[in-house]
N, C-alpha and C. Protein backbone atom coordinates (compact mmCIF):
# COMPACT_ATOMS: atom_id res chain seq x y z
N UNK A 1 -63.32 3.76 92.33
CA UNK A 1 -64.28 3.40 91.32
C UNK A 1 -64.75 4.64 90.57
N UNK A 2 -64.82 5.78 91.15
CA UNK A 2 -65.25 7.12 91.01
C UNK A 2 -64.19 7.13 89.36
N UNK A 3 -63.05 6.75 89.36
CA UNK A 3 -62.06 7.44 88.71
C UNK A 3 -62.40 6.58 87.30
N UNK A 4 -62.66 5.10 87.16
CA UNK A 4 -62.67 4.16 86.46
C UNK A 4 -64.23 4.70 85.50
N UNK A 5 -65.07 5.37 86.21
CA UNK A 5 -66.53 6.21 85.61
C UNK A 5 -66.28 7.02 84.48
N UNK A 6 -65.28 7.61 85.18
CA UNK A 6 -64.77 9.45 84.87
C UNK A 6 -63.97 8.77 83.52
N UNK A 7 -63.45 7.69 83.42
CA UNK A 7 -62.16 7.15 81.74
C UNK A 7 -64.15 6.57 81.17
N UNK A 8 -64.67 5.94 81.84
CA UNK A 8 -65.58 5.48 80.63
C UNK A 8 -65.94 6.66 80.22
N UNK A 9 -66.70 7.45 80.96
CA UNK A 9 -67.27 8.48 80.10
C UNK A 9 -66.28 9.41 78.94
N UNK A 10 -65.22 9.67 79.55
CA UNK A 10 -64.69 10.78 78.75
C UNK A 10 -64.29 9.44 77.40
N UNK A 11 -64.55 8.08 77.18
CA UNK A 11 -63.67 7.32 76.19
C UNK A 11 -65.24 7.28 75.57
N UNK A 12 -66.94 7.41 75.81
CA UNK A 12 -67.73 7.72 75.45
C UNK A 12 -67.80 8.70 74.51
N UNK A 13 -67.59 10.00 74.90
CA UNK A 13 -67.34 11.13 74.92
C UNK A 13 -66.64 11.38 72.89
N UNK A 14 -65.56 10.60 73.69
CA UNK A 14 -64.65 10.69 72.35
C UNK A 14 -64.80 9.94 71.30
N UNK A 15 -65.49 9.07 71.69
CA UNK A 15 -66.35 8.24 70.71
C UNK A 15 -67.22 8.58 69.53
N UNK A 16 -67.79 9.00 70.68
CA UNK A 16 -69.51 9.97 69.90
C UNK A 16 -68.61 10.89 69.35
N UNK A 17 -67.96 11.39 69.37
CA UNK A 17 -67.25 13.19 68.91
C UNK A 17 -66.77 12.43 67.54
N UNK A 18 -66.05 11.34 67.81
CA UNK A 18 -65.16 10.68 66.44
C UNK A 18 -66.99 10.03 65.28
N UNK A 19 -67.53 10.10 66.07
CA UNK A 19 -68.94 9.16 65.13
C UNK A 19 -69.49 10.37 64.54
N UNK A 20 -69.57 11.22 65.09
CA UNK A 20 -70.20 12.15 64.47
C UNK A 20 -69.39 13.23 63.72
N UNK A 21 -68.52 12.95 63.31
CA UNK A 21 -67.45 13.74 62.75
C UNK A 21 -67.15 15.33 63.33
N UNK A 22 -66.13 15.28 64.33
CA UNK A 22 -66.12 16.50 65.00
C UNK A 22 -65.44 17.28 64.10
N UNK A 23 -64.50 17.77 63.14
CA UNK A 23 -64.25 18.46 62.43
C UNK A 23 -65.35 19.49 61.51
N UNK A 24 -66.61 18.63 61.61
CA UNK A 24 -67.40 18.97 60.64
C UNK A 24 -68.31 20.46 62.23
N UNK A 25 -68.20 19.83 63.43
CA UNK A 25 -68.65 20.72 63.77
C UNK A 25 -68.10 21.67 64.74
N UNK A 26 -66.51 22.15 64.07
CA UNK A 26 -65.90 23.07 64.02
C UNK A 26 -66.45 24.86 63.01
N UNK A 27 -67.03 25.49 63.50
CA UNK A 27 -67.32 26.26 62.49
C UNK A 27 -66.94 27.99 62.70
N UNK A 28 -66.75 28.78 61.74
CA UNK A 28 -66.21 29.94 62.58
C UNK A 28 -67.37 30.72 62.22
N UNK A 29 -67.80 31.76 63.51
CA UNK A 29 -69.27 32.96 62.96
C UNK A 29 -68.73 33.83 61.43
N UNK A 30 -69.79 34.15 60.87
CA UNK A 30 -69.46 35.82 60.17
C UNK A 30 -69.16 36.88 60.94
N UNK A 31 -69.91 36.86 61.76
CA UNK A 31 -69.87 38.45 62.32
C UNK A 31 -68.97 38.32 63.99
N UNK A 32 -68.53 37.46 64.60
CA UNK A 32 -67.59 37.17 65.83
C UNK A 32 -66.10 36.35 65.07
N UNK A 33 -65.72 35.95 66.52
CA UNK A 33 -64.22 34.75 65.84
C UNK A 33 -64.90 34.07 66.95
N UNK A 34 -65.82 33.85 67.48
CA UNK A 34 -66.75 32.65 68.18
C UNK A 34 -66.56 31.06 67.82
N UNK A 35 -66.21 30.23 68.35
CA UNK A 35 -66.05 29.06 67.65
C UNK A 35 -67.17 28.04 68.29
N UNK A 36 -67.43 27.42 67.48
CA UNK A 36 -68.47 26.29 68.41
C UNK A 36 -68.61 25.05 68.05
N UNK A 37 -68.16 24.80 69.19
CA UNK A 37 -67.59 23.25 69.27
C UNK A 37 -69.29 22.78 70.31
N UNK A 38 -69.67 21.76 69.81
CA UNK A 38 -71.18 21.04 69.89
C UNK A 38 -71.81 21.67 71.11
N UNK A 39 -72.27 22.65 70.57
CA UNK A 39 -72.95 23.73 70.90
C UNK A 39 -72.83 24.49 71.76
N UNK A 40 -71.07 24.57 72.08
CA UNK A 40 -70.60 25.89 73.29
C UNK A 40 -69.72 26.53 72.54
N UNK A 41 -69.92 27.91 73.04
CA UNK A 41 -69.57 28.97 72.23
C UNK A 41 -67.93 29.41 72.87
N UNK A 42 -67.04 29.45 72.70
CA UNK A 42 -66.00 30.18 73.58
C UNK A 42 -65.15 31.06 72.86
N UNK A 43 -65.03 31.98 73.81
CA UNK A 43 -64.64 33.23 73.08
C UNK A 43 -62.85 32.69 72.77
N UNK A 44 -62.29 33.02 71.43
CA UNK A 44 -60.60 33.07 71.04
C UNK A 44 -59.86 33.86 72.01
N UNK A 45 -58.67 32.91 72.09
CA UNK A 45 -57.86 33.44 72.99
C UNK A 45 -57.24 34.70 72.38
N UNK A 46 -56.45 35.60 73.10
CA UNK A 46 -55.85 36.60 72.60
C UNK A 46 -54.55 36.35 72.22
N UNK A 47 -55.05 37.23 70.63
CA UNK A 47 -54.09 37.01 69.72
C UNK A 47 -52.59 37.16 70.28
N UNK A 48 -51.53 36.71 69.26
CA UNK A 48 -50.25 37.46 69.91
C UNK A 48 -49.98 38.85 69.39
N UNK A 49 -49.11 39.36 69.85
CA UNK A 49 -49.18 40.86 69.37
C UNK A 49 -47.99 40.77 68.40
N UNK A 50 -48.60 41.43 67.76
CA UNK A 50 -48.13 41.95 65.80
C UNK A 50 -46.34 41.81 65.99
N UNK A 51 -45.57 41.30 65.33
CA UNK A 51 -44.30 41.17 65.42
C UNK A 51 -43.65 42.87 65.35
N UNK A 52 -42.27 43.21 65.67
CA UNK A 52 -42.19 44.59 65.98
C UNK A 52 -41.29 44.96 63.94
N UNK A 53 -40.73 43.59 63.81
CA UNK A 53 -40.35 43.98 62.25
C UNK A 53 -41.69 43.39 61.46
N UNK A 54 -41.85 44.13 60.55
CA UNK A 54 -43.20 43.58 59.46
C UNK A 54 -42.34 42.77 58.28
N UNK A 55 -42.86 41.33 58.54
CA UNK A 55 -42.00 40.51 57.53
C UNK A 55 -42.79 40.37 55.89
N UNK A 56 -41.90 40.88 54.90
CA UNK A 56 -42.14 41.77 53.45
C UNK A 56 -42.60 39.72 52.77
N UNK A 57 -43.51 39.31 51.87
CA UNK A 57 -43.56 38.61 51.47
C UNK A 57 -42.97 38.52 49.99
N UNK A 58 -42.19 39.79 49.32
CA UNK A 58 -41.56 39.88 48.34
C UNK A 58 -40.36 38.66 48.58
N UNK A 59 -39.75 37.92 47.17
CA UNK A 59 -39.24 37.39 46.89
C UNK A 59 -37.83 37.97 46.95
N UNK A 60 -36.83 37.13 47.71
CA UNK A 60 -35.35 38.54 47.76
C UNK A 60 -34.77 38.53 45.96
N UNK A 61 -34.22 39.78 45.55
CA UNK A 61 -33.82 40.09 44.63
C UNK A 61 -31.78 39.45 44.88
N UNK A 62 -31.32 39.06 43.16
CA UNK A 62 -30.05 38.89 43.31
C UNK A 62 -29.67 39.54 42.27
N UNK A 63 -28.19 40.63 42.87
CA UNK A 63 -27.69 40.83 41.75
C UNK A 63 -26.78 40.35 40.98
N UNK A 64 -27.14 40.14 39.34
CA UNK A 64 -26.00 39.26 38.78
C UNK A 64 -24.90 39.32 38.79
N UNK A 65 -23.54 38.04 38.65
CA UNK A 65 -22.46 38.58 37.73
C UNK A 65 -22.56 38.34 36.64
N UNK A 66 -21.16 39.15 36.17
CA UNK A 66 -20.89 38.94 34.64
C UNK A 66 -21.38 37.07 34.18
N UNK A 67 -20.68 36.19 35.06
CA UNK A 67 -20.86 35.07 34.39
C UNK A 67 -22.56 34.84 34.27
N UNK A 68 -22.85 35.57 35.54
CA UNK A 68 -24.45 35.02 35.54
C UNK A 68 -25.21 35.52 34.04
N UNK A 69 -24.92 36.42 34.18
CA UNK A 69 -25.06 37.82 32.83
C UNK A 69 -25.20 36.57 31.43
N UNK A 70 -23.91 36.03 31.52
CA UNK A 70 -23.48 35.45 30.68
C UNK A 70 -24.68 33.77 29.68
N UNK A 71 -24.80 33.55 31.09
CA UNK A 71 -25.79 32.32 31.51
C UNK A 71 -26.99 33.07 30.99
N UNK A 72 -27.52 34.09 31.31
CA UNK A 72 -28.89 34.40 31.48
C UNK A 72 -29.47 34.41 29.99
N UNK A 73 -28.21 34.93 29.02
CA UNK A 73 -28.29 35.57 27.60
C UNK A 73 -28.13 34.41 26.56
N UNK A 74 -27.06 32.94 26.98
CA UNK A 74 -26.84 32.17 26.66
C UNK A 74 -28.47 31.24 26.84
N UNK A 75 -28.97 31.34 27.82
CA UNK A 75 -30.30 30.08 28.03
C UNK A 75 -31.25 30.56 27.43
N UNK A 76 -31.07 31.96 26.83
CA UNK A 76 -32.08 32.74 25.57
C UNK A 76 -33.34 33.33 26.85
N UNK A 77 -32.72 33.97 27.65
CA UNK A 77 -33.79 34.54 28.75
C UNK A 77 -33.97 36.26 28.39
N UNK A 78 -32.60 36.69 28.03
CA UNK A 78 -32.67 37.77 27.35
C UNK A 78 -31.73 38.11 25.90
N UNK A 79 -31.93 38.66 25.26
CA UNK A 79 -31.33 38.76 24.10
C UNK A 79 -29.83 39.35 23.73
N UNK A 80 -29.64 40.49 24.85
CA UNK A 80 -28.11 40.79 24.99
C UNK A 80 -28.52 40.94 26.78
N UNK A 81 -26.85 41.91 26.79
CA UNK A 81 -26.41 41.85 28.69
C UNK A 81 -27.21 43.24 29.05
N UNK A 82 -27.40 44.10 27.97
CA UNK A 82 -28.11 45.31 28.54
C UNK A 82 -29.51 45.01 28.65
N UNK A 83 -30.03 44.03 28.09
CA UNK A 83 -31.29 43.89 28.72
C UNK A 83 -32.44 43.71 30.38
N UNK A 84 -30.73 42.76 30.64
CA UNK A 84 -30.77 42.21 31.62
C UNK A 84 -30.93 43.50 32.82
N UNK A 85 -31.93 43.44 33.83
CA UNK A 85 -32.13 44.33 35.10
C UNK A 85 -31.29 44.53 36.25
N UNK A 86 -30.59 45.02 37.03
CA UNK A 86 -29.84 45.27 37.55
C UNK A 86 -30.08 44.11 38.85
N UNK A 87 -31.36 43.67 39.16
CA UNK A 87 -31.99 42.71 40.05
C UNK A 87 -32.28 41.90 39.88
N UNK A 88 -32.26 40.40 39.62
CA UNK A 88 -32.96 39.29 39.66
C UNK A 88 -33.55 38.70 40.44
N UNK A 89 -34.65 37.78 40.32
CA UNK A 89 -35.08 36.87 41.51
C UNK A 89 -34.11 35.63 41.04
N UNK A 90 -33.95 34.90 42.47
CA UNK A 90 -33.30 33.40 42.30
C UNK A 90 -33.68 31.92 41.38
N UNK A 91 -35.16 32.21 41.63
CA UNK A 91 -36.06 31.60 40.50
C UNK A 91 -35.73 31.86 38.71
N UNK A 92 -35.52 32.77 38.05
CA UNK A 92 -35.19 33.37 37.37
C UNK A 92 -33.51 32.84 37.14
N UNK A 93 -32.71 32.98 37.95
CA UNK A 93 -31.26 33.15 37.38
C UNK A 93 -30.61 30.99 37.69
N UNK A 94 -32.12 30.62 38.56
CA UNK A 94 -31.97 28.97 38.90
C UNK A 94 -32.80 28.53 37.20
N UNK A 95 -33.62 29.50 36.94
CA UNK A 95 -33.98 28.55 35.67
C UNK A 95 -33.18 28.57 34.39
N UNK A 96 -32.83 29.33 34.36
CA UNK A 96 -31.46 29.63 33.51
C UNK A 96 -30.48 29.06 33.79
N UNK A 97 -30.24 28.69 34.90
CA UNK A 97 -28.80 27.41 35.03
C UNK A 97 -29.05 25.93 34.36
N UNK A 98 -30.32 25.92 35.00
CA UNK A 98 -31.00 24.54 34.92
C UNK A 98 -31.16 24.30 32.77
N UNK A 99 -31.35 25.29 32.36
CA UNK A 99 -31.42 25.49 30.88
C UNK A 99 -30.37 24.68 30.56
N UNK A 100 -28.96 25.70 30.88
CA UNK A 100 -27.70 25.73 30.63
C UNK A 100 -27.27 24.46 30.55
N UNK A 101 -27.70 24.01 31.60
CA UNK A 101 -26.98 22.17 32.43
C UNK A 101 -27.62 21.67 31.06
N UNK A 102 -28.84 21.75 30.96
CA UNK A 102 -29.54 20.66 29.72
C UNK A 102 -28.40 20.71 28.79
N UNK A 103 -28.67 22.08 27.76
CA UNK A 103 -27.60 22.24 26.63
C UNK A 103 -26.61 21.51 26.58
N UNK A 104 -25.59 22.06 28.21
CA UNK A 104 -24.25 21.30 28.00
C UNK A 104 -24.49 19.63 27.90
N UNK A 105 -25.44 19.24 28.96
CA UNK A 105 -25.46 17.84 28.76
C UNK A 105 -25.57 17.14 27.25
N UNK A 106 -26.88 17.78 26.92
CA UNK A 106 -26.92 17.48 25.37
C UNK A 106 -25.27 17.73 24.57
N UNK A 107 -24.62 18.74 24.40
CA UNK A 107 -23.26 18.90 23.62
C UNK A 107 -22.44 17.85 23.85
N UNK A 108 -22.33 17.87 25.24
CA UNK A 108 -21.78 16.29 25.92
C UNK A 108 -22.02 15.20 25.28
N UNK A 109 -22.99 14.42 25.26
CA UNK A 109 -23.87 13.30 24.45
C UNK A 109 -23.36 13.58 23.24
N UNK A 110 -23.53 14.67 22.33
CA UNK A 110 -23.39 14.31 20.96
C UNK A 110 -21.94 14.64 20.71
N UNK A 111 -21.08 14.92 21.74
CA UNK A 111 -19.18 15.32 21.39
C UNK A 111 -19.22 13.25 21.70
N UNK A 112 -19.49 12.66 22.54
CA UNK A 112 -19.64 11.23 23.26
C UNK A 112 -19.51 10.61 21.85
N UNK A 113 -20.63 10.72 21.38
CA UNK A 113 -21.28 9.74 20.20
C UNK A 113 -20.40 10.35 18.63
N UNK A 114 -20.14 11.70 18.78
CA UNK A 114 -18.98 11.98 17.74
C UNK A 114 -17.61 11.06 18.13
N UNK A 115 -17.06 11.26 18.96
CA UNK A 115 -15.64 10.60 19.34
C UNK A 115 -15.84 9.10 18.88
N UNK A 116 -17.15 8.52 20.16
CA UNK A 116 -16.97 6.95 19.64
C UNK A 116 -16.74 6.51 17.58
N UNK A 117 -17.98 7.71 16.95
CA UNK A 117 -17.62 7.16 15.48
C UNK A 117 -16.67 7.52 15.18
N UNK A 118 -15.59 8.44 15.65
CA UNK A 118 -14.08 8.42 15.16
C UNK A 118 -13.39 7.42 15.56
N UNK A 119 -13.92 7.08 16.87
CA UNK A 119 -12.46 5.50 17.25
C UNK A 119 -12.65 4.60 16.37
N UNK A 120 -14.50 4.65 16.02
CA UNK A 120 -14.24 3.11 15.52
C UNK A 120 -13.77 3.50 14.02
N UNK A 121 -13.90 4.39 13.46
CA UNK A 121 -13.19 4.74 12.03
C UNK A 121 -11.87 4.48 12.09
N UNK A 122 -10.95 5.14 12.92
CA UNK A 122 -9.33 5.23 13.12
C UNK A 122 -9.43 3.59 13.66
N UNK A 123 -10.11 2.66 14.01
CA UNK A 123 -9.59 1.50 14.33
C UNK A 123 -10.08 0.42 13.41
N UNK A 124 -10.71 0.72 12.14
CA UNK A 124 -10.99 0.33 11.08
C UNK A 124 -9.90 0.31 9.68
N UNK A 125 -9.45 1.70 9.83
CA UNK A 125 -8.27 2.21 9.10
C UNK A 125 -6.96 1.23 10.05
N UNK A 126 -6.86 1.22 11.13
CA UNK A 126 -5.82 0.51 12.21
C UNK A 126 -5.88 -0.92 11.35
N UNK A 127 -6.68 -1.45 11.26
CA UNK A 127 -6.67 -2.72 11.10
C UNK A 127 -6.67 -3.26 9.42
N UNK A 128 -6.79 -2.16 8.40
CA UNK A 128 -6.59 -2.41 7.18
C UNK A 128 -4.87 -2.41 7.35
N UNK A 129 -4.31 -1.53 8.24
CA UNK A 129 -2.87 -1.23 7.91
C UNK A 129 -2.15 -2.86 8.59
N UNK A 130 -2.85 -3.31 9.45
CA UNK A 130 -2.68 -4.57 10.38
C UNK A 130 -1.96 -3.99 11.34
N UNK A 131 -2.36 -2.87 12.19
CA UNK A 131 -1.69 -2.70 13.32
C UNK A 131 -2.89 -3.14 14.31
N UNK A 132 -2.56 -3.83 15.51
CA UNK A 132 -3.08 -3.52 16.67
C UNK A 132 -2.56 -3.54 17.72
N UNK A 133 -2.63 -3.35 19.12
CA UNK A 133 -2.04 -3.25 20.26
C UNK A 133 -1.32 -4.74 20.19
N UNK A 134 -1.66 -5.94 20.09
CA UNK A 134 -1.05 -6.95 20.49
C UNK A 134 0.47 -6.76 19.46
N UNK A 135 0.28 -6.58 18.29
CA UNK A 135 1.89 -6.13 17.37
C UNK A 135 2.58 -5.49 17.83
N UNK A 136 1.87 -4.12 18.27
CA UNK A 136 2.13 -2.88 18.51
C UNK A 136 3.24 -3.13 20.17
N UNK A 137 2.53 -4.09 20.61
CA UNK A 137 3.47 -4.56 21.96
C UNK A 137 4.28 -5.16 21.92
N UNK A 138 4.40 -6.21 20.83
CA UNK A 138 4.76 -7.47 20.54
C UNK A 138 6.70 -7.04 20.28
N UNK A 139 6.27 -5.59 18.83
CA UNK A 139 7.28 -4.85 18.65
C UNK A 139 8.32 -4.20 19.45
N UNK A 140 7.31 -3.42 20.64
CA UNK A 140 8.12 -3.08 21.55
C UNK A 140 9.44 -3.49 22.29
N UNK A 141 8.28 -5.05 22.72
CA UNK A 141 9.36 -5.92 23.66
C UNK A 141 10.83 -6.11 22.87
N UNK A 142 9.83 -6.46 21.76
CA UNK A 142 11.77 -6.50 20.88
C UNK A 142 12.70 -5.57 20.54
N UNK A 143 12.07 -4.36 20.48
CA UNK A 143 13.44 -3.34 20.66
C UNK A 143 13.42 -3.24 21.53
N UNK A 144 12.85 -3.22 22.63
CA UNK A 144 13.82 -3.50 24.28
C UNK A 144 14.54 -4.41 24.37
N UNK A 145 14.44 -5.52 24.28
CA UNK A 145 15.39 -6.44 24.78
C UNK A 145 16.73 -6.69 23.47
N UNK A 146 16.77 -5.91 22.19
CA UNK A 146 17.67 -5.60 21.27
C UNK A 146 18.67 -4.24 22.02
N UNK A 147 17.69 -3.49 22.42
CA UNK A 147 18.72 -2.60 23.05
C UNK A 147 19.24 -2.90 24.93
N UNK A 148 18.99 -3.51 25.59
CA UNK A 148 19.25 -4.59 26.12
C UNK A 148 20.49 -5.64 26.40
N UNK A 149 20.19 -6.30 25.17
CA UNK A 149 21.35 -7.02 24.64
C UNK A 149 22.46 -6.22 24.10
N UNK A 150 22.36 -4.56 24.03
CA UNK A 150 23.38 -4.19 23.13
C UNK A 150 24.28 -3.12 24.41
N UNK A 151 23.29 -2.98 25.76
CA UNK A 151 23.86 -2.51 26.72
C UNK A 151 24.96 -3.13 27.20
N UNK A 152 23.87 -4.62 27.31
CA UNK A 152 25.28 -6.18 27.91
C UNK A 152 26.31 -6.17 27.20
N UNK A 153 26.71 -5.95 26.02
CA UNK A 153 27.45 -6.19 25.35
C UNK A 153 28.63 -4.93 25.03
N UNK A 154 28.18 -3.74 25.86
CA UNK A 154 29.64 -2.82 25.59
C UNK A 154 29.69 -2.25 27.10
């Protein structure tokens, strides 16, 4: 029965802690790293000790190639290749791709929409002359089977 006490209280416990918003009485001192949790003080555990490499929060540098070179001057990031720094960040030589992709896509789209108004022109002109695929096949079959008939025959 002892044990069945010991779950009410601590489900009490956690109750009241959740009602009274325990986050709120998480607080850290000014002048210690003292923490106090509803109204006991306990001292922070000890820290871990300082890593033995010191990790640099600089961004890693890349150096370009020519094509990158190429990209960088093309997405209008710099104006010629000597401008360009011997180092880049990845950010930098990714936004310049990402440029690039647009452009081409766009050239894409409007080579798309050029071609289609040439088919339908050349199949406008096709059809004043009265050609279309169904003639155009129609013809075929018959000089095949003319030359055909002219195999059978020698």
């Amino acid at each position: 029965m002892g044990s069945l006490r010991g779950l009410r209280l601590a489900a009490g416990n956690c109750f009241r802690l959740y009602k009274s918003d325990a986050a709120s009485s998480l607080r850290f001192t000014r002048n210690s790293d003292l923490k106090r949790i509803n109204g006991f003080c306990t001292k922070p555990q000890e820290s871990p000790k300082p890593p033995s490499q010191t990790y640099s929060h600089r961004v890693p540098l890349h150096k370009p190639t020519d094509w990158e070179r190429k990209i960088l001057v093309w997405s209008g990031r710099f104006k010629t290749e000597n401008e360009i720094p011997e180092t880049i960040s990845f950010e930098m030589l990714d936004a310049a791709k990402n440029k690039m992709r647009v452009k081409v896509s766009y050239v894409m789209m409007a080579l798309t929409v050029v071609g289609c108004i040439v088919m339908v022109i050349e199949g406008k002109k096709a059809a004043k002359r009265h050609e279309s695929l169904t003639s155009l096949n129609l013809e075929k079959k018959a000089r095949l089977r003319e030359e055909a008939m002219k195999a059978k025959t020698e």
